[in-house]
C-alpha atoms as a PDB file:
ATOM      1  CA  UNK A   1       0.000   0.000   0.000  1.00  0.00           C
ATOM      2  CA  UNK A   2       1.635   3.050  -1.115  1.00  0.00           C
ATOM      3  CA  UNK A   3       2.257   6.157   1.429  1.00  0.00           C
ATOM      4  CA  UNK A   4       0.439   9.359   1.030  1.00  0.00           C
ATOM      5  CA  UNK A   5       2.221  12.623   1.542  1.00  0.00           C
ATOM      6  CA  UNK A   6       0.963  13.578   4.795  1.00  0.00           C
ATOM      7  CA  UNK A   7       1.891  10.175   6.032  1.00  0.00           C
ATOM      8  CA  UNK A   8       5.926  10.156   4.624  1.00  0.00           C
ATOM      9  CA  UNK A   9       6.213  13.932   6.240  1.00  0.00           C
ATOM     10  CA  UNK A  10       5.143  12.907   9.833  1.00  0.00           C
ATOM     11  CA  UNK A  11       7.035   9.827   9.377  1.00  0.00           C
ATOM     12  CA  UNK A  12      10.520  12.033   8.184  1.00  0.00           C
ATOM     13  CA  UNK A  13       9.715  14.621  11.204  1.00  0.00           C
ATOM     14  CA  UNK A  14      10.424  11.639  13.496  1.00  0.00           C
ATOM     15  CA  UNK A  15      13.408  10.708  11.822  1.00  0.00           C
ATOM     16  CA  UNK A  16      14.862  13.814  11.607  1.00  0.00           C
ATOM     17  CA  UNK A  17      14.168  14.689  15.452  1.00  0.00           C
ATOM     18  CA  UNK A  18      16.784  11.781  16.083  1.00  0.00           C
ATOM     19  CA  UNK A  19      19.172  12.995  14.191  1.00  0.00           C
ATOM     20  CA  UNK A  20      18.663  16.698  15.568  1.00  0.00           C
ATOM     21  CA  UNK A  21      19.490  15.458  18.914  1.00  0.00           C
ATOM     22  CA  UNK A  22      22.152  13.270  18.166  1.00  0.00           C
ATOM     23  CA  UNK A  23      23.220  15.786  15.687  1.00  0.00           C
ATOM     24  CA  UNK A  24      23.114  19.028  18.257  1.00  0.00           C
ATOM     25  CA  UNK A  25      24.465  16.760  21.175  1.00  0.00           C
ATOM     26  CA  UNK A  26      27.715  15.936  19.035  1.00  0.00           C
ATOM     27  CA  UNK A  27      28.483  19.286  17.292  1.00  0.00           C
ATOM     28  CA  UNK A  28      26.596  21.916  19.535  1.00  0.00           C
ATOM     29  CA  UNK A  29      24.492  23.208  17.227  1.00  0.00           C
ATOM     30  CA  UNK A  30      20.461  23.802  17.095  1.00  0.00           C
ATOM     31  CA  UNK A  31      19.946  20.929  14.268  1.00  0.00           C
ATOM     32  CA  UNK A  32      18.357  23.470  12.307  1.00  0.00           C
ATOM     33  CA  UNK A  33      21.014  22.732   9.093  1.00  0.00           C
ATOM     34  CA  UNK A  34      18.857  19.878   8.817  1.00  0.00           C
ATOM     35  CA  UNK A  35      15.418  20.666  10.513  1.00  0.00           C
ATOM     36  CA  UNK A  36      14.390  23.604   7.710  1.00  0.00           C
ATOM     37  CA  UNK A  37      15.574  21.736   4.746  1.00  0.00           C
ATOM     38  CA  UNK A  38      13.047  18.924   5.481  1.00  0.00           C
ATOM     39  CA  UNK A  39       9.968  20.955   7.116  1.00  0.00           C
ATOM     40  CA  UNK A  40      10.332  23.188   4.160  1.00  0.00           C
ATOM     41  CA  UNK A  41      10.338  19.648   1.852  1.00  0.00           C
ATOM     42  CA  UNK A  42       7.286  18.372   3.627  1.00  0.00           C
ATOM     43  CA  UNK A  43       5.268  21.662   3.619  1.00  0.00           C
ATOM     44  CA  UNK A  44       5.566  22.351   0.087  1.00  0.00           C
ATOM     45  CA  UNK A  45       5.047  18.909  -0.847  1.00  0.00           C
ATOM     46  CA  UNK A  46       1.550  19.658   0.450  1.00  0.00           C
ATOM     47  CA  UNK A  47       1.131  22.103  -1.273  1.00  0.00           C
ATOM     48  CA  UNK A  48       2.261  25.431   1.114  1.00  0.00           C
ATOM     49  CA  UNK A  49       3.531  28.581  -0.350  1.00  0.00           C
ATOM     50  CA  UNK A  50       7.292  28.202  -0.220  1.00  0.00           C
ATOM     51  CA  UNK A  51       7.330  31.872   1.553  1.00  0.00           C
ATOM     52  CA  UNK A  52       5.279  30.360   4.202  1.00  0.00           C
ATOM     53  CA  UNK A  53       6.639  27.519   4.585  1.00  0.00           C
ATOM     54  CA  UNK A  54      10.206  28.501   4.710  1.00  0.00           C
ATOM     55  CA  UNK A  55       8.789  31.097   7.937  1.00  0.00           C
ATOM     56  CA  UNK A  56       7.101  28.193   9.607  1.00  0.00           C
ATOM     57  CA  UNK A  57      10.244  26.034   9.303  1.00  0.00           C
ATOM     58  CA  UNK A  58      12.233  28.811  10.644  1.00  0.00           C
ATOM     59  CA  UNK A  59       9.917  29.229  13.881  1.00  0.00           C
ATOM     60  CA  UNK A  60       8.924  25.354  14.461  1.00  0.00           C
ATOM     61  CA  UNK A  61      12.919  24.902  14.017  1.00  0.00           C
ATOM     62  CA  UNK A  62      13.550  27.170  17.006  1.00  0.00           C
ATOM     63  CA  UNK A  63      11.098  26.084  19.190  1.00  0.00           C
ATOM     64  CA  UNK A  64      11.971  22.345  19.137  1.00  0.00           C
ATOM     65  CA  UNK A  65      16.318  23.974  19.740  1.00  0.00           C
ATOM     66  CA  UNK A  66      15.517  24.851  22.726  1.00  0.00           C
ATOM     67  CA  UNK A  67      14.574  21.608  25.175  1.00  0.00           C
ATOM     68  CA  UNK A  68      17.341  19.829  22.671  1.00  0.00           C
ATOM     69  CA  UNK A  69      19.531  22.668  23.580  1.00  0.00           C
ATOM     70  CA  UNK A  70      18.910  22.652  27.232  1.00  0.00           C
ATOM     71  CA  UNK A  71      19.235  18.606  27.541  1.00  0.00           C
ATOM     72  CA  UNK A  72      22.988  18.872  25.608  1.00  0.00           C
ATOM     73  CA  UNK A  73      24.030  21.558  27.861  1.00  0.00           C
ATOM     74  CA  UNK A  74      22.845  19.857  31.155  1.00  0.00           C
ATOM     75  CA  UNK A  75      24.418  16.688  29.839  1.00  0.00           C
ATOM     76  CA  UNK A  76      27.813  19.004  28.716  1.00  0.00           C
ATOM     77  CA  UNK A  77      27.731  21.088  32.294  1.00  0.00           C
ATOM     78  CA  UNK A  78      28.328  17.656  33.755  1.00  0.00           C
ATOM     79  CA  UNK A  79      31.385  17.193  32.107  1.00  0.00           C
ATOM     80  CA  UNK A  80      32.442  20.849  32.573  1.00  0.00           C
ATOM     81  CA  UNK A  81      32.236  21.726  29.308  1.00  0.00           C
ATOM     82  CA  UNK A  82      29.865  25.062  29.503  1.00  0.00           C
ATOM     83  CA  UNK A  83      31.722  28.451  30.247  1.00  0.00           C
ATOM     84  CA  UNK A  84      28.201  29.885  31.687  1.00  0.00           C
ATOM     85  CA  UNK A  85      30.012  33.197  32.410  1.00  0.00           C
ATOM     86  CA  UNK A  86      30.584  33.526  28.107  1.00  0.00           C
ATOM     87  CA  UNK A  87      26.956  31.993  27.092  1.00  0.00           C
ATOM     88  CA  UNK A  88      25.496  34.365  29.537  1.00  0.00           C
ATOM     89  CA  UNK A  89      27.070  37.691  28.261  1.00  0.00           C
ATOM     90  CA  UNK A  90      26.868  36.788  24.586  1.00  0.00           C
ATOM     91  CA  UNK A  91      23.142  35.804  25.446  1.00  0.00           C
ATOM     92  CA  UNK A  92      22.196  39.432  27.219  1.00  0.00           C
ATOM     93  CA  UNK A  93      23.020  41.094  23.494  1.00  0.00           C
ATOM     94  CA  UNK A  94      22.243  37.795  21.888  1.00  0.00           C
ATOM     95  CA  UNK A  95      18.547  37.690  22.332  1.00  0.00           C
ATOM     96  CA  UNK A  96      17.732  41.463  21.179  1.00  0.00           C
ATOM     97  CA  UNK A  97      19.783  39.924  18.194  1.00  0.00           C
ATOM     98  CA  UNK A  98      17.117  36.900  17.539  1.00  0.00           C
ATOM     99  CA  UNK A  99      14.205  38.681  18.459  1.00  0.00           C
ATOM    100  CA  UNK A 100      15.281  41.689  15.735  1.00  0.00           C
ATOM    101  CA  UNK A 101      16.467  38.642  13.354  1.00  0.00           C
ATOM    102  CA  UNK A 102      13.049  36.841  13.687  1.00  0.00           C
ATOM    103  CA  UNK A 103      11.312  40.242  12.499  1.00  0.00           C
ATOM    104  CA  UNK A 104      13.305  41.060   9.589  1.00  0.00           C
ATOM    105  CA  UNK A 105      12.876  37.365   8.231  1.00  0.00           C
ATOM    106  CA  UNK A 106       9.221  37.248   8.705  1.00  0.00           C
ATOM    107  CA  UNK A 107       9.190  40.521   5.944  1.00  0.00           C
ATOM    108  CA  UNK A 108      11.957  39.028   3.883  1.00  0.00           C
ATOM    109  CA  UNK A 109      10.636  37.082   0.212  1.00  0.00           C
ATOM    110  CA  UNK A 110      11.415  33.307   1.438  1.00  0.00           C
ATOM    111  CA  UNK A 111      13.312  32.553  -1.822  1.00  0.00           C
ATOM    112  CA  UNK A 112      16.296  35.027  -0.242  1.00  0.00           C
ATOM    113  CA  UNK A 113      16.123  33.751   2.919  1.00  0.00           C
ATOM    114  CA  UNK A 114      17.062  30.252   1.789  1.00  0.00           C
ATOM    115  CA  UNK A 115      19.838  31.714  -0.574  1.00  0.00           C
ATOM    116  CA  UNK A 116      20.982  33.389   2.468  1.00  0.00           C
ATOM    117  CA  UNK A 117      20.837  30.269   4.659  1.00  0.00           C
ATOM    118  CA  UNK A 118      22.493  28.211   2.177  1.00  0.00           C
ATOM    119  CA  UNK A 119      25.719  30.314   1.433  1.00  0.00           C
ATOM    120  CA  UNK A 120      26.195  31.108   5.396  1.00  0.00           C
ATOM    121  CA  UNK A 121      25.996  27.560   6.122  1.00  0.00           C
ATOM    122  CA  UNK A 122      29.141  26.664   3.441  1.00  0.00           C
ATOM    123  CA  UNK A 123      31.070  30.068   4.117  1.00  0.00           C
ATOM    124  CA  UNK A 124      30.866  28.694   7.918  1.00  0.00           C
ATOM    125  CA  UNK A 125      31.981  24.939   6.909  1.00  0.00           C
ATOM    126  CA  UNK A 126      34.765  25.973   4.974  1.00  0.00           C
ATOM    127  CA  UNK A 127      36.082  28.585   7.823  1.00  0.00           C
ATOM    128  CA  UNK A 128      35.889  25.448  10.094  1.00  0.00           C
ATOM    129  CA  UNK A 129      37.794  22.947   7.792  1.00  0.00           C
ATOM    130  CA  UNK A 130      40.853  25.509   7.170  1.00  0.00           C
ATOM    131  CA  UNK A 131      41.505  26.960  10.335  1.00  0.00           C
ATOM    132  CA  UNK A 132      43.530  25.474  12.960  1.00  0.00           C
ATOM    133  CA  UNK A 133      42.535  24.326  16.020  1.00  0.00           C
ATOM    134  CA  UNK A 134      43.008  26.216  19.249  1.00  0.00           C
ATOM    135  CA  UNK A 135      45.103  24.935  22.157  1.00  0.00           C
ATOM    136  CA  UNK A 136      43.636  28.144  24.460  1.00  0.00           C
ATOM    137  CA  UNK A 137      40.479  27.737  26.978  1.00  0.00           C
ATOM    138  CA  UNK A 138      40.776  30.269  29.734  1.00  0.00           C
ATOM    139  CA  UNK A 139      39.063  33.140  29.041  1.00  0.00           C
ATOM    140  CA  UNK A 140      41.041  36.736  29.643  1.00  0.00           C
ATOM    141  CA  UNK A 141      38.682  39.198  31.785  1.00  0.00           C
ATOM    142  CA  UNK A 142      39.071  41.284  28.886  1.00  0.00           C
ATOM    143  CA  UNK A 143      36.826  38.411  27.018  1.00  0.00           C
ATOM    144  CA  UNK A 144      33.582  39.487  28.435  1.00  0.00           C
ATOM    145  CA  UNK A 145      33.175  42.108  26.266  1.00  0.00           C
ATOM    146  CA  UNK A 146      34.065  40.241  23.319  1.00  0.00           C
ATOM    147  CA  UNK A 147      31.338  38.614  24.495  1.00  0.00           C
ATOM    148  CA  UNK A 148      29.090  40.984  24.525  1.00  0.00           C
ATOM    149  CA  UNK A 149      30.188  42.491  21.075  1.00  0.00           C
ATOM    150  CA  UNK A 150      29.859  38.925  19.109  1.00  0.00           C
ATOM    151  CA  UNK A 151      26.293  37.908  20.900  1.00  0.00           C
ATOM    152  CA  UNK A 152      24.613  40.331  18.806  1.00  0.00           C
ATOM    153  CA  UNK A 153      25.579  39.683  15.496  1.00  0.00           C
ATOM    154  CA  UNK A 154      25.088  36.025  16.485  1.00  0.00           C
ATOM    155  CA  UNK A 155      21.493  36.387  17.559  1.00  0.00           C
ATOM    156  CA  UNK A 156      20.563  38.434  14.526  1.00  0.00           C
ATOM    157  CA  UNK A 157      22.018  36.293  12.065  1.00  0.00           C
ATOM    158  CA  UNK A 158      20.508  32.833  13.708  1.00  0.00           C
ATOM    159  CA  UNK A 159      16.541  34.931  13.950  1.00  0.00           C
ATOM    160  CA  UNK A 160      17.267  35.832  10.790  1.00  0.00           C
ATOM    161  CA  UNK A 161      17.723  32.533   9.173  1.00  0.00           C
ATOM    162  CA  UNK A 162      15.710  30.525  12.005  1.00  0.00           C
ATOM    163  CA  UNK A 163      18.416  28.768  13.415  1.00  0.00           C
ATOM    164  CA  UNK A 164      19.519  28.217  16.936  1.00  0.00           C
ATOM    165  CA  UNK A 165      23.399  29.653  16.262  1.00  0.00           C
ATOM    166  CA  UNK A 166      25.569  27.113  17.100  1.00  0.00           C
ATOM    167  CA  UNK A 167      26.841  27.051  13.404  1.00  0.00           C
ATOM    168  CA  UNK A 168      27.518  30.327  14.004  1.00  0.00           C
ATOM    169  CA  UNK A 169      28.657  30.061  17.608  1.00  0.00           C
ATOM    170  CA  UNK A 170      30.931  27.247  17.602  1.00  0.00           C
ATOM    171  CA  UNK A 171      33.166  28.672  15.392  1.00  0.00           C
ATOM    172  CA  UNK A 172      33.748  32.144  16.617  1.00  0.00           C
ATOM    173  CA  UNK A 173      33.946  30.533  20.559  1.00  0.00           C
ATOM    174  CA  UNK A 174      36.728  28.420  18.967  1.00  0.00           C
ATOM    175  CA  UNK A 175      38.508  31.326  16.526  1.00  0.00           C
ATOM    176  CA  UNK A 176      37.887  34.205  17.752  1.00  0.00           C
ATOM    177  CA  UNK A 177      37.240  33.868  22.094  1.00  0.00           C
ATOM    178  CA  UNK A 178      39.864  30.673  21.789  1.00  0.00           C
ATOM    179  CA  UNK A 179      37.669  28.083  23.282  1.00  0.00           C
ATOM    180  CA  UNK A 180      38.743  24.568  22.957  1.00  0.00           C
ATOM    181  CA  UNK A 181      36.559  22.424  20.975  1.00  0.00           C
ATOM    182  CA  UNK A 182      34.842  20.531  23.098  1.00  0.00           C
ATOM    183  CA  UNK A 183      33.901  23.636  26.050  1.00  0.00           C
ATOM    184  CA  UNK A 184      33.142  25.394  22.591  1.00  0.00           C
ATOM    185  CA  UNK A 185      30.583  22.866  21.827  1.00  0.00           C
ATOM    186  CA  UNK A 186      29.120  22.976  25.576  1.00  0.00           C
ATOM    187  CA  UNK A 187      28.998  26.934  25.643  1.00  0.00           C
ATOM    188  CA  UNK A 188      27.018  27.007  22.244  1.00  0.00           C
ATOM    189  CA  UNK A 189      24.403  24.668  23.707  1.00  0.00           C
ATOM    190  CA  UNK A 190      23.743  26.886  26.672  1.00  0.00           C
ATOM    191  CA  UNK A 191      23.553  29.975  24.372  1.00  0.00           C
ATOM    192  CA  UNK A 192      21.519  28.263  21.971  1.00  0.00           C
ATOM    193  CA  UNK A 193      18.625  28.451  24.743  1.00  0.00           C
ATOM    194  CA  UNK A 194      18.281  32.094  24.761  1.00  0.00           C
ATOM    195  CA  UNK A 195      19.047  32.925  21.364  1.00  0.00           C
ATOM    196  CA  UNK A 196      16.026  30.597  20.085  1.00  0.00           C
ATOM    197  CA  UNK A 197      14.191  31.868  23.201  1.00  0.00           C
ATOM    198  CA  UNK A 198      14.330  35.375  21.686  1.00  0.00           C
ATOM    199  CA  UNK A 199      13.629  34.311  17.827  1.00  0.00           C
ATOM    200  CA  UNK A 200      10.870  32.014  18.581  1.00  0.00           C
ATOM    201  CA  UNK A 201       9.208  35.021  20.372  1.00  0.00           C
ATOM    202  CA  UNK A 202       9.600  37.183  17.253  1.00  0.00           C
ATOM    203  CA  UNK A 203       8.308  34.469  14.634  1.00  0.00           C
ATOM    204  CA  UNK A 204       5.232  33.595  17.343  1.00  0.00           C
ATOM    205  CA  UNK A 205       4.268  37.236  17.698  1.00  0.00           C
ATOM    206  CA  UNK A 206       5.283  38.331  13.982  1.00  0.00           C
ATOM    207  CA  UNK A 207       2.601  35.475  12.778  1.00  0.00           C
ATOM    208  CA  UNK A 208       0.148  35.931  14.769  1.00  0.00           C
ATOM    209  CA  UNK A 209      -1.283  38.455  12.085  1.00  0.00           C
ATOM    210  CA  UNK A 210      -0.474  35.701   9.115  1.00  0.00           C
ATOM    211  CA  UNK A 211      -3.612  33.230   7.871  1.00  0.00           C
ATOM    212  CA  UNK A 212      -1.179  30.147   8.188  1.00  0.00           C
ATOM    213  CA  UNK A 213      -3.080  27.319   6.746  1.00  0.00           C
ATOM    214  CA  UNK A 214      -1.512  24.473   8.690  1.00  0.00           C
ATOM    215  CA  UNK A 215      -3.344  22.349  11.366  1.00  0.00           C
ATOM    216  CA  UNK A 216      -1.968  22.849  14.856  1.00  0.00           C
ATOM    217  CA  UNK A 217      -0.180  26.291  13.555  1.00  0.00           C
ATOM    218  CA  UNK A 218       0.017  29.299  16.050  1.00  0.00           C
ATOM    219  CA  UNK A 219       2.108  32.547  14.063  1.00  0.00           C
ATOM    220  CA  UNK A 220       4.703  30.878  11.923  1.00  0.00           C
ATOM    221  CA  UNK A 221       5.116  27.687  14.630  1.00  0.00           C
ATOM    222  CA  UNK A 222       3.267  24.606  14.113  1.00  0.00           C
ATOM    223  CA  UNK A 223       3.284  22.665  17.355  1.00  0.00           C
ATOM    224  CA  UNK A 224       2.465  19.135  15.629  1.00  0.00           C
ATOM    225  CA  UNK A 225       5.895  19.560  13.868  1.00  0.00           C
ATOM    226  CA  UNK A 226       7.045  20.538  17.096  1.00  0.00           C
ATOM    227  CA  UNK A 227       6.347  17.688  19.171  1.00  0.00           C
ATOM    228  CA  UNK A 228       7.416  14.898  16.694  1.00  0.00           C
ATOM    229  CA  UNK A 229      10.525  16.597  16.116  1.00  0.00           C
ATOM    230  CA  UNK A 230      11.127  16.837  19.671  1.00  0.00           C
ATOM    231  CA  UNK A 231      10.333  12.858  20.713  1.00  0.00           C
ATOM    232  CA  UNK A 232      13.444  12.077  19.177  1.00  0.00           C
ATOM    233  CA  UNK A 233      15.618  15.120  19.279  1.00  0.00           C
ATOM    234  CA  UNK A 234      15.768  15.403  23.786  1.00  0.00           C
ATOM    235  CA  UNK A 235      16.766  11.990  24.167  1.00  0.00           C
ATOM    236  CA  UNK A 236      19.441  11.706  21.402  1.00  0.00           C
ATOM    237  CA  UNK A 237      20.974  14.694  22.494  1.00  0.00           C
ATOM    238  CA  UNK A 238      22.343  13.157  25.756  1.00  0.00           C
ATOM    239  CA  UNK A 239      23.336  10.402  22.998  1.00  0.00           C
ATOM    240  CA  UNK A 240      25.235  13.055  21.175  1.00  0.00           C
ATOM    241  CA  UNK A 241      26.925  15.051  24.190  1.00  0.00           C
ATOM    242  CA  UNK A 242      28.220  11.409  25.391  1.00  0.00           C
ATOM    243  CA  UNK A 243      29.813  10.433  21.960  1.00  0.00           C
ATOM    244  CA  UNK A 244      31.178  13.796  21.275  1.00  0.00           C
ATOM    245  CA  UNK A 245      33.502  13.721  24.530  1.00  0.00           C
ATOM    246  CA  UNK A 246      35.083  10.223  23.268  1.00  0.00           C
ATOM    247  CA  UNK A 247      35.662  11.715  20.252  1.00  0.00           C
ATOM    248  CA  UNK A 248      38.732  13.559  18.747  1.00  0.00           C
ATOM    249  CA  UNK A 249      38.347  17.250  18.640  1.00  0.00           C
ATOM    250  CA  UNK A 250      39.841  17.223  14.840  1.00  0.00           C
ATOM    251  CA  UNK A 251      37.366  14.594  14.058  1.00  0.00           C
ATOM    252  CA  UNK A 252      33.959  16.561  15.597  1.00  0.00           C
ATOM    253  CA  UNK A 253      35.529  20.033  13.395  1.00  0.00           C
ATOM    254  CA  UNK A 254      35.700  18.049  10.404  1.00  0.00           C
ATOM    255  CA  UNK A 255      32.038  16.108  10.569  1.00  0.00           C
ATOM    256  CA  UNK A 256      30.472  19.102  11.641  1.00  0.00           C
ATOM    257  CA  UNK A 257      32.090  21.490   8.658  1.00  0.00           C
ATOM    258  CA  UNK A 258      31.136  18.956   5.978  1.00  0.00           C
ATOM    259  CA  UNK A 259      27.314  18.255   7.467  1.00  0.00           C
ATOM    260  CA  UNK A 260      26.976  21.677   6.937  1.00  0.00           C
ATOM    261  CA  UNK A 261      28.519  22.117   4.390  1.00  0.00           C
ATOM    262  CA  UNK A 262      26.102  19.678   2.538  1.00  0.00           C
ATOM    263  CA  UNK A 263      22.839  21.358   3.915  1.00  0.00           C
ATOM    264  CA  UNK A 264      24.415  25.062   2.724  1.00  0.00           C
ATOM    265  CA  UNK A 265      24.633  23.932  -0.838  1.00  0.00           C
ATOM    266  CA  UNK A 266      21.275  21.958  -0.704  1.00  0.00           C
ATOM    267  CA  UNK A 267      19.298  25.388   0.370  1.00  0.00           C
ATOM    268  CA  UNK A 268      21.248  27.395  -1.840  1.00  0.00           C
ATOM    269  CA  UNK A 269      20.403  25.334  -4.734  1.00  0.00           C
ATOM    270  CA  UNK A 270      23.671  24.602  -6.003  1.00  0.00           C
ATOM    271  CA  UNK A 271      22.974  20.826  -6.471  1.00  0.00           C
ATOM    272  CA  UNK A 272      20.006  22.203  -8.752  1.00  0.00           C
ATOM    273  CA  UNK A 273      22.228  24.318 -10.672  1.00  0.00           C
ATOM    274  CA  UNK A 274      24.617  21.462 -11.431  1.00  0.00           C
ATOM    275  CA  UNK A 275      21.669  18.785 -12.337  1.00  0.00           C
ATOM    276  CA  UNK A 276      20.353  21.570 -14.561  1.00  0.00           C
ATOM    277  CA  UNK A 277      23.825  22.026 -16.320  1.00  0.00           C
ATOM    278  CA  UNK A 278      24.066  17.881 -16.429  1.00  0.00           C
ATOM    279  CA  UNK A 279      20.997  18.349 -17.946  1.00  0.00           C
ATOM    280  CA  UNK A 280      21.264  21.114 -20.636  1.00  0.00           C
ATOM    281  CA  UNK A 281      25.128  19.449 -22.092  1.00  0.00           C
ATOM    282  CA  UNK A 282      23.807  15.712 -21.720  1.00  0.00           C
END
């Protein structure tokens, strides 16, 4: 008996919430590199306006970040892996960030926003795979206002393309305030909390106006999408905190630049650009 539509997309939300946990555990990021691309699939497979459905992605995709976000850093605290005194002061600028992010997307044509997604997501993967690794995690006093002065741009950028920030995070906790990898990936879970905390705000209230014709849909989050994503993403997040602190910190760099490297060029369309050029000289 073949599937019907409706039936696949609930059964690839539940799939995909295991690999957000596992996924967010392991690298310290949201899981929204993957989340968007396939609530965006499912949604316009039935037939939603890609604008909408690209905004609804965006807020359901933040709302599910932050219980995933809050299991990974409990699990990472435990190993005393989260710098609270850094995911605190990036968060107090970090959530005015999201929450002005969050508007600016919901007024933004959705075929930009995943242009926008896509090329931040592989200009973040290659700055991961070139640079080196740093040997430095105590933090100088003189870090908490570097802080302060990255947590904005952070929380714009992730309410702007509906993501929780760790893509963002992770790398300039490891480059720029000379984290090592693995408190990097602990800090970024903590921060991840407020930063969706303040973008899921925006996208709830900044909907509210929007006829959203999607069962179970409040503003630009659908809570259906919500809660299957979730009933795999919380648990495989402690999965994903307890593998990531075997592994090498080389090794986690190196998976996490190519997974998102591979979602960046997916939104962007690049892998339609080459099938179409396949197509036009075959």
């Amino acid at each position: 008996m073949p599937i019907d539509n409706f039936t696949l997309f609930i059964i690839s939300l539940a799939v995909t919430g295991c690999a957000v946990g596992f996924a967010s555990g392991l690298l310290g990021i949201g899981g929204g590199f993957i989340m968007i691309p396939v609530q965006f699939w499912g949604l316009t497979m039935l037939g939603v306006d890609s604008t909408l459905a690209i905004r609804v992605a965006f807020g359901t995709n933040l709302l599910v970040i932050i219980p995933t976000a809050a299991i990974g850093a409990f699990v990472h605290n435990r190993k005393k892996s989260v710098i609270w005194k850094v995911s605190l002061f990036m968060a107090l600028t970090g959530v005015f960030g999201a929450y002005l992010g969050g508007v600016i997307a919901t007024h933004v044509p959705g075929a930009y926003l995943r242009c926008i997604f896509g090329i931040f997501s592989v200009c973040i993967s290659i700055r991961m795979l070139f640079s080196a690794l740093s040997a430095v995690d105590e933090l100088h006093e003189t870090s908490v206002k570097k802080c302060m002065a990255w947590g904005f741009p952070i929380g714009l950028l992730a309410g702007t393309l509906g993501v929780g920030g760790g893509g963002m995070s992770v790398p300039i906790l490891v480059l720029k305030l000379r984290l090592s990898m693995h408190k990097a990936l602990g800090t970024s879970s903590a921060l991840m909390i407020f930063i969706s905390s303040g973008a899921v705000l925006s996208f709830f209230i900044n909907g509210l106006s929007a006829e959203v014709p999607i069962p179970y849909t409040v503003g630009y989050i659908s809570w259906l999408q919500a809660a299957l994503l979730m009933a795999g993403s919380i648990p495989m997040a402690i999965v994903g905190v307890r593998v990531a602190h075997r592994l090498n910190a080389r090794w986690i760099r190196n998976i996490f630049a190519v997974f998102v490297m591979a979602s960046g060029l997916k939104m962007s369309g690049f892998f339609q650009i080459i099938e179409g050029l396949i197509s036009y000289f075959s």
